[in-house]
PDB file of N, CA and C in Angstrom:
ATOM      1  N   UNK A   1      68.558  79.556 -55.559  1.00  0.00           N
ATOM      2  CA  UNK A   1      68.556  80.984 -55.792  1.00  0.00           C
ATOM      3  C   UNK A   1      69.197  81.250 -57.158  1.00  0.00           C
ATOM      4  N   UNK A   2      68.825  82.701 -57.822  1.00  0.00           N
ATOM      5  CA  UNK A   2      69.022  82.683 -59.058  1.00  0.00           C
ATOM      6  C   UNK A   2      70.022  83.121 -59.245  1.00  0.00           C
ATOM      7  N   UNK A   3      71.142  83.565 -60.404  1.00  0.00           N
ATOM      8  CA  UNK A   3      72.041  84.984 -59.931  1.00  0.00           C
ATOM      9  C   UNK A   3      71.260  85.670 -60.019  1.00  0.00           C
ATOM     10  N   UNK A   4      70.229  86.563 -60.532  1.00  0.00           N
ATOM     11  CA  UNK A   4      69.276  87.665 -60.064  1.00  0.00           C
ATOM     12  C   UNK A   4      69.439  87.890 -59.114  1.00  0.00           C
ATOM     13  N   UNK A   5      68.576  86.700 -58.324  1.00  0.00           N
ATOM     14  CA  UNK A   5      68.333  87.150 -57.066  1.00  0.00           C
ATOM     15  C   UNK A   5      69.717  87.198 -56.159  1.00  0.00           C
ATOM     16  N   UNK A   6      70.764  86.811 -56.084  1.00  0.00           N
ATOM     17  CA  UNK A   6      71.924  86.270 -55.552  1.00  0.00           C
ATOM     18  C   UNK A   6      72.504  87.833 -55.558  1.00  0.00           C
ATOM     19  N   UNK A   7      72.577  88.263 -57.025  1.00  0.00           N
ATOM     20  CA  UNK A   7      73.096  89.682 -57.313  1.00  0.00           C
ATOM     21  C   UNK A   7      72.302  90.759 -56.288  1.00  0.00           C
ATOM     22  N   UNK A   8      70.800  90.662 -56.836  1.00  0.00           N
ATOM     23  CA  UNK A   8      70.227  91.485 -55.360  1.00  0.00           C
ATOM     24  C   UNK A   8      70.291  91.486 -54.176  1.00  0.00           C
ATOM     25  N   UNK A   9      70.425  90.723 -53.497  1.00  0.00           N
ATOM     26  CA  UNK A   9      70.576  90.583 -52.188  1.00  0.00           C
ATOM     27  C   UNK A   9      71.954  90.953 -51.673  1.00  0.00           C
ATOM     28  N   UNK A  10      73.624  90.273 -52.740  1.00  0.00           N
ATOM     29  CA  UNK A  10      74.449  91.417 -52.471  1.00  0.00           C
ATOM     30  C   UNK A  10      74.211  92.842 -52.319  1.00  0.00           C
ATOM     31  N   UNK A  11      73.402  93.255 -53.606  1.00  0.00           N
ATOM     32  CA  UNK A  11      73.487  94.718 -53.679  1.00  0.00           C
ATOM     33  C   UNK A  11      72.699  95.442 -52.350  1.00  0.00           C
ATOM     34  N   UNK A  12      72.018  94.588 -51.294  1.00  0.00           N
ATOM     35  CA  UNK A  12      71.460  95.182 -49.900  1.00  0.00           C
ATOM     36  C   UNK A  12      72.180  94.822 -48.721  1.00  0.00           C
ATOM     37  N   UNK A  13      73.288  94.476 -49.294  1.00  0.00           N
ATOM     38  CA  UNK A  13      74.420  94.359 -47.881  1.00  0.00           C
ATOM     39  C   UNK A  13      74.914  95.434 -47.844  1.00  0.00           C
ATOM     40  N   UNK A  14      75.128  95.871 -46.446  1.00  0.00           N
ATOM     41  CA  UNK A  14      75.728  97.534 -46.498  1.00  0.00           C
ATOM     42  C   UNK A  14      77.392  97.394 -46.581  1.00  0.00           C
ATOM     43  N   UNK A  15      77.806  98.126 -47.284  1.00  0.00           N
ATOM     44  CA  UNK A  15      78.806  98.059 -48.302  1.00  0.00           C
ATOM     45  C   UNK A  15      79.660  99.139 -47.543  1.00  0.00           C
ATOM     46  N   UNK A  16      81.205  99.079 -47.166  1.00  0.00           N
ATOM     47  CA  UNK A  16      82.089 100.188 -46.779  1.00  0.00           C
ATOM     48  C   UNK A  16      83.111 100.322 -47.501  1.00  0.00           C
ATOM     49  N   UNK A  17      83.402 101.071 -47.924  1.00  0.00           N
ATOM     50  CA  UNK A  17      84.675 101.478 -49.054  1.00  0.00           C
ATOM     51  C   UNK A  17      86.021 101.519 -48.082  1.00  0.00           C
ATOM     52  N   UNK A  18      86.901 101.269 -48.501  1.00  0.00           N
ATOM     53  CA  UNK A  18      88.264 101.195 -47.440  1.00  0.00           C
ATOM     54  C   UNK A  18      88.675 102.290 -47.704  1.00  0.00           C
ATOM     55  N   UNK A  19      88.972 102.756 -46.033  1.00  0.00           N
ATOM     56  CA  UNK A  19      90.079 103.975 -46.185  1.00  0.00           C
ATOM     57  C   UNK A  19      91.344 103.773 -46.539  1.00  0.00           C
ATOM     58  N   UNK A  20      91.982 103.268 -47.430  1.00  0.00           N
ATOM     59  CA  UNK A  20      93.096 102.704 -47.886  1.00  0.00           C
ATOM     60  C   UNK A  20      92.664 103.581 -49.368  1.00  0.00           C
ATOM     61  N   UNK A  21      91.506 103.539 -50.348  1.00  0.00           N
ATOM     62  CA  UNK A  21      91.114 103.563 -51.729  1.00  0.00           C
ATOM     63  C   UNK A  21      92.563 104.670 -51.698  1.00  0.00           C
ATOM     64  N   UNK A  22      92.701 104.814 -52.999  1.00  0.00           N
ATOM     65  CA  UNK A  22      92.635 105.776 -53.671  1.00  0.00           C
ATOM     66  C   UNK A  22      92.385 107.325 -53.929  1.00  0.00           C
ATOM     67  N   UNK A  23      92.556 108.017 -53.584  1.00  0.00           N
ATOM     68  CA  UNK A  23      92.013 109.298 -53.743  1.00  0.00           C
ATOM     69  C   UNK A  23      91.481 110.061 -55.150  1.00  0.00           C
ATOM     70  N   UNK A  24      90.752 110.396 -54.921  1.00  0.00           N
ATOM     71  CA  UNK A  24      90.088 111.135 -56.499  1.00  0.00           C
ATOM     72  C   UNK A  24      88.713 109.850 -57.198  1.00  0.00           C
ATOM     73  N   UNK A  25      88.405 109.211 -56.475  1.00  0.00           N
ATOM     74  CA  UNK A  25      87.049 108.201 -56.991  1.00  0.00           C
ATOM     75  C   UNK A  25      88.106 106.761 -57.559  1.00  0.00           C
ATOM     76  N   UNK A  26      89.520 106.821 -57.520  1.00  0.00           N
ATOM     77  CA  UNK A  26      89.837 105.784 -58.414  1.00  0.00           C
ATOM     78  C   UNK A  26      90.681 104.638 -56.952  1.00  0.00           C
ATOM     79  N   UNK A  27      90.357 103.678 -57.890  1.00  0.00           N
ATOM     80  CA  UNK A  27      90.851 102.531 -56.819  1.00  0.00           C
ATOM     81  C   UNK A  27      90.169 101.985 -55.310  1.00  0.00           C
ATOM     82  N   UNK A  28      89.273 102.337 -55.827  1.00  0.00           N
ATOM     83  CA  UNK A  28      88.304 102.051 -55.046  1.00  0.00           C
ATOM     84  C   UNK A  28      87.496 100.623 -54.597  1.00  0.00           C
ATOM     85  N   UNK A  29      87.893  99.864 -53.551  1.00  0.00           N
ATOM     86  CA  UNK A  29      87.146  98.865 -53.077  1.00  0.00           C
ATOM     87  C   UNK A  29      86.066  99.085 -51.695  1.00  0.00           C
ATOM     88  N   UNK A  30      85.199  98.166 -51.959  1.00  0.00           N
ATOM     89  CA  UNK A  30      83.967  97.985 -50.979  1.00  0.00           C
ATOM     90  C   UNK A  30      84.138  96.734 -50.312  1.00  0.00           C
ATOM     91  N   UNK A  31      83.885  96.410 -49.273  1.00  0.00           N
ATOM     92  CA  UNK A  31      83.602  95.180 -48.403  1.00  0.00           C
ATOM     93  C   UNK A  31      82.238  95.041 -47.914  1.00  0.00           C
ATOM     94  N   UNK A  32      81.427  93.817 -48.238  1.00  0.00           N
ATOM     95  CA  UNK A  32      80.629  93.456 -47.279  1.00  0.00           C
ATOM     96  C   UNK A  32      80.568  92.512 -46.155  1.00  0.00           C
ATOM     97  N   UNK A  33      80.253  92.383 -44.965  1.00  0.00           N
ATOM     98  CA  UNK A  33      79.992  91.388 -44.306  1.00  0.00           C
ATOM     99  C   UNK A  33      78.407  90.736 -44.287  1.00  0.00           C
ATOM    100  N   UNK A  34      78.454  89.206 -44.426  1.00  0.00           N
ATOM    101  CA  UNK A  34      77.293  88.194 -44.500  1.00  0.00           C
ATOM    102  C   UNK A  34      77.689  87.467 -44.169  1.00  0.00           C
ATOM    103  N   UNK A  35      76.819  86.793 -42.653  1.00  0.00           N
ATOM    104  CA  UNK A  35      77.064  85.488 -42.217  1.00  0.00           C
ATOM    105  C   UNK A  35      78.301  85.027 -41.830  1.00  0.00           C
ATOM    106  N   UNK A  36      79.081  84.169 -42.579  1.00  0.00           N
ATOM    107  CA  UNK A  36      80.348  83.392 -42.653  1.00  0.00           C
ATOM    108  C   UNK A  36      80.867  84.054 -43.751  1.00  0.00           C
ATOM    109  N   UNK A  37      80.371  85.112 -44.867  1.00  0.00           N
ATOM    110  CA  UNK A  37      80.994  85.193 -45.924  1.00  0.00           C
ATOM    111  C   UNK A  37      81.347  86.800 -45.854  1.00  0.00           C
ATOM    112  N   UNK A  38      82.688  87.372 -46.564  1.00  0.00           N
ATOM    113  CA  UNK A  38      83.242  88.522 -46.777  1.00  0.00           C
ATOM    114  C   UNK A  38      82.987  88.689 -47.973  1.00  0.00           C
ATOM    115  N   UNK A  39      82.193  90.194 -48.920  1.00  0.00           N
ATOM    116  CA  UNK A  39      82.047  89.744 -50.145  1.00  0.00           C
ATOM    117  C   UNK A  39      83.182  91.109 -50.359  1.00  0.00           C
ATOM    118  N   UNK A  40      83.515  90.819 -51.659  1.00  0.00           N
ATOM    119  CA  UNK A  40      84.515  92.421 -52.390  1.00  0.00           C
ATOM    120  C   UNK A  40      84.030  92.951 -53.539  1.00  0.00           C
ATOM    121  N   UNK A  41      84.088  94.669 -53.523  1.00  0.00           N
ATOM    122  CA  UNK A  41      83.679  94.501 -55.213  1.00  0.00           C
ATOM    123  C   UNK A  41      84.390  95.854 -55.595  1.00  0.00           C
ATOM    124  N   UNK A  42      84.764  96.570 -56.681  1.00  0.00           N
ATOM    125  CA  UNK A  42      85.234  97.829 -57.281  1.00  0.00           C
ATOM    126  C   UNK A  42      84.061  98.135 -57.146  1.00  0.00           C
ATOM    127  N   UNK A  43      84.072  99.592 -56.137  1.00  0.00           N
ATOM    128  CA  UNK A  43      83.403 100.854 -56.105  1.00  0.00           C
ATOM    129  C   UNK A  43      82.746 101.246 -57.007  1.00  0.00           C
ATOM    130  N   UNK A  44      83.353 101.187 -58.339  1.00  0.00           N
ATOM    131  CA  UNK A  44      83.438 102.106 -59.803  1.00  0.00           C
ATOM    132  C   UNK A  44      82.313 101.034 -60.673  1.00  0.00           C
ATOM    133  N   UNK A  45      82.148  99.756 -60.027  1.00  0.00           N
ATOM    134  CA  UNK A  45      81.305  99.148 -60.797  1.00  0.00           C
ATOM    135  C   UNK A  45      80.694  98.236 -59.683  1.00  0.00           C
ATOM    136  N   UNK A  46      79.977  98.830 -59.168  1.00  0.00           N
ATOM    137  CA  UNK A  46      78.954  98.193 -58.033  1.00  0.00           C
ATOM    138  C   UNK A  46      78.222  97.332 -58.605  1.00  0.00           C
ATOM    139  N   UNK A  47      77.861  96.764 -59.956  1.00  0.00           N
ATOM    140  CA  UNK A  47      76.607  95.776 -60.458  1.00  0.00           C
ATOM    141  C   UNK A  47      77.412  95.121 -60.982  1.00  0.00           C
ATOM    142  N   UNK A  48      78.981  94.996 -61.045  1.00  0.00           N
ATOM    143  CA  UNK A  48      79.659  94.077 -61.455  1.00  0.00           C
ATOM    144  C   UNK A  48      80.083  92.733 -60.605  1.00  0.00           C
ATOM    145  N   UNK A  49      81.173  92.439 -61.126  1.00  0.00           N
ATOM    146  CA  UNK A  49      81.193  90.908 -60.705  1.00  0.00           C
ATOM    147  C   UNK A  49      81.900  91.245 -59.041  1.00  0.00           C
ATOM    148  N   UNK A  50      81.584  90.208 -57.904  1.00  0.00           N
ATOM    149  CA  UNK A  50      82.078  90.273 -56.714  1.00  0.00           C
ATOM    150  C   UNK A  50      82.827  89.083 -56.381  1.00  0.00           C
ATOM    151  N   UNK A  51      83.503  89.445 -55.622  1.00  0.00           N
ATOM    152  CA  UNK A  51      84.766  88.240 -54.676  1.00  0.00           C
ATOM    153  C   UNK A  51      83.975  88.063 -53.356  1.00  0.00           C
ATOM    154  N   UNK A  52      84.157  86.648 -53.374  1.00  0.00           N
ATOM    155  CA  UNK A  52      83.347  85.945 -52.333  1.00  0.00           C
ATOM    156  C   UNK A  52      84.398  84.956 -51.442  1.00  0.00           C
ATOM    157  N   UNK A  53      84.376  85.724 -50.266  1.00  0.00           N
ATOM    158  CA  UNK A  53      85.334  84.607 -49.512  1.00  0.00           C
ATOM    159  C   UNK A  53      85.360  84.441 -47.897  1.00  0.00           C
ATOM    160  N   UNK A  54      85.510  83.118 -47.572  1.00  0.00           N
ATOM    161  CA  UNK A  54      84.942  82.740 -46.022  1.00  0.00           C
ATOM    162  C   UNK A  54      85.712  83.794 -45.122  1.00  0.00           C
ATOM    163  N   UNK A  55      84.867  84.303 -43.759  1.00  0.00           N
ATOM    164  CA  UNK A  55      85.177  84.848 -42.974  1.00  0.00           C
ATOM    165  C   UNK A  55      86.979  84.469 -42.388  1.00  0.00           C
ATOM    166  N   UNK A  56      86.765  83.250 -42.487  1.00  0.00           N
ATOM    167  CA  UNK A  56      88.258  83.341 -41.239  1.00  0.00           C
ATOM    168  C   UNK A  56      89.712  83.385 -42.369  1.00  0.00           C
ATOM    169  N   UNK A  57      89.338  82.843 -43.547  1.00  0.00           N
ATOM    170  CA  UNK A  57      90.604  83.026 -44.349  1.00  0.00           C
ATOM    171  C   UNK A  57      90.986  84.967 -44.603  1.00  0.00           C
ATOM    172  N   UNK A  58      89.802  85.541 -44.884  1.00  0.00           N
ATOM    173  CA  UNK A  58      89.439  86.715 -45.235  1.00  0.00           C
ATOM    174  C   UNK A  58      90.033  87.702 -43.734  1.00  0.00           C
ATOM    175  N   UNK A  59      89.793  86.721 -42.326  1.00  0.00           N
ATOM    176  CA  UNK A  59      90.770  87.884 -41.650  1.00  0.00           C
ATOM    177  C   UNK A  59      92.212  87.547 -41.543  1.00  0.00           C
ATOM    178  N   UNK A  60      92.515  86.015 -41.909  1.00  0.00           N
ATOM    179  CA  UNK A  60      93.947  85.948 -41.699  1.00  0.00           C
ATOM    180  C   UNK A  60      94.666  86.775 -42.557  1.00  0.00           C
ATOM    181  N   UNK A  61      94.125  87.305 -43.696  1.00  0.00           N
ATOM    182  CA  UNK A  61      94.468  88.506 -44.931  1.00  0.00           C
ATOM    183  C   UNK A  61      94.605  89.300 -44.360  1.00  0.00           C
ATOM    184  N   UNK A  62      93.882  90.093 -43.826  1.00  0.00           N
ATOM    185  CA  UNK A  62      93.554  91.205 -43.367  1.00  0.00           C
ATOM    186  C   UNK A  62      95.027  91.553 -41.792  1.00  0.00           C
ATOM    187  N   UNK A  63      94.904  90.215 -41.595  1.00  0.00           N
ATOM    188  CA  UNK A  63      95.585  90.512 -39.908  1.00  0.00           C
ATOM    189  C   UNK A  63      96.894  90.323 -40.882  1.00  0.00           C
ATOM    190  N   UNK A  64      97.541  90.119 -41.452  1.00  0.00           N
ATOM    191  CA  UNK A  64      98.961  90.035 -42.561  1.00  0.00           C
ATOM    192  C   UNK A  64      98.961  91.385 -43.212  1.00  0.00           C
ATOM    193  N   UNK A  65      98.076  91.467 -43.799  1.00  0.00           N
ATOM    194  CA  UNK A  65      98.387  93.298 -44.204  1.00  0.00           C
ATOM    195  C   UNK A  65      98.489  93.580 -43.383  1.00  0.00           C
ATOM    196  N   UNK A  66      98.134  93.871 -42.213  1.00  0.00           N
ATOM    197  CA  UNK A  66      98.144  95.266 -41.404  1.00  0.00           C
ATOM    198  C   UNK A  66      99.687  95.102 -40.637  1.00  0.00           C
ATOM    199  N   UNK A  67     100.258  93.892 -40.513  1.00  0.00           N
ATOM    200  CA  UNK A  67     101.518  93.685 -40.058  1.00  0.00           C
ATOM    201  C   UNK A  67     102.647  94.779 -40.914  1.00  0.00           C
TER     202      UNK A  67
END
């Protein structure tokens, strides 16, 4: 696969912005879920570069923040 295509197919994962952002459009992150993989990206630049990281490390994060 190409990055083209790699980039497109992120961009058709449905994407949720955290209720955590920022208020006023700034600070803004998105999460996707795929497969085994969690992807991340700034809101503010959706065709930019994304964070790619395996499901189970990605909730042990998640279950530590929320502590």
């Amino acid at each position: 696969m190409t990055n083209e295509q790699e980039a497109a197919r992120l961009h058709e994962l449905p994407w949720r912005k955290s209720s955590y952002s920022g208020s006023g459009g700034g600070n803004c992150v998105e999460v996707a879920h795929a497969a085994s993989t969690v992807h991340i990206r700034d809101s503010k630049e959706r065709r930019g570069p994304v964070l790619s990281v395996a499901a189970t490390p990605w909730a042990a994060f998640i279950e530590s923040v929320a502590r």
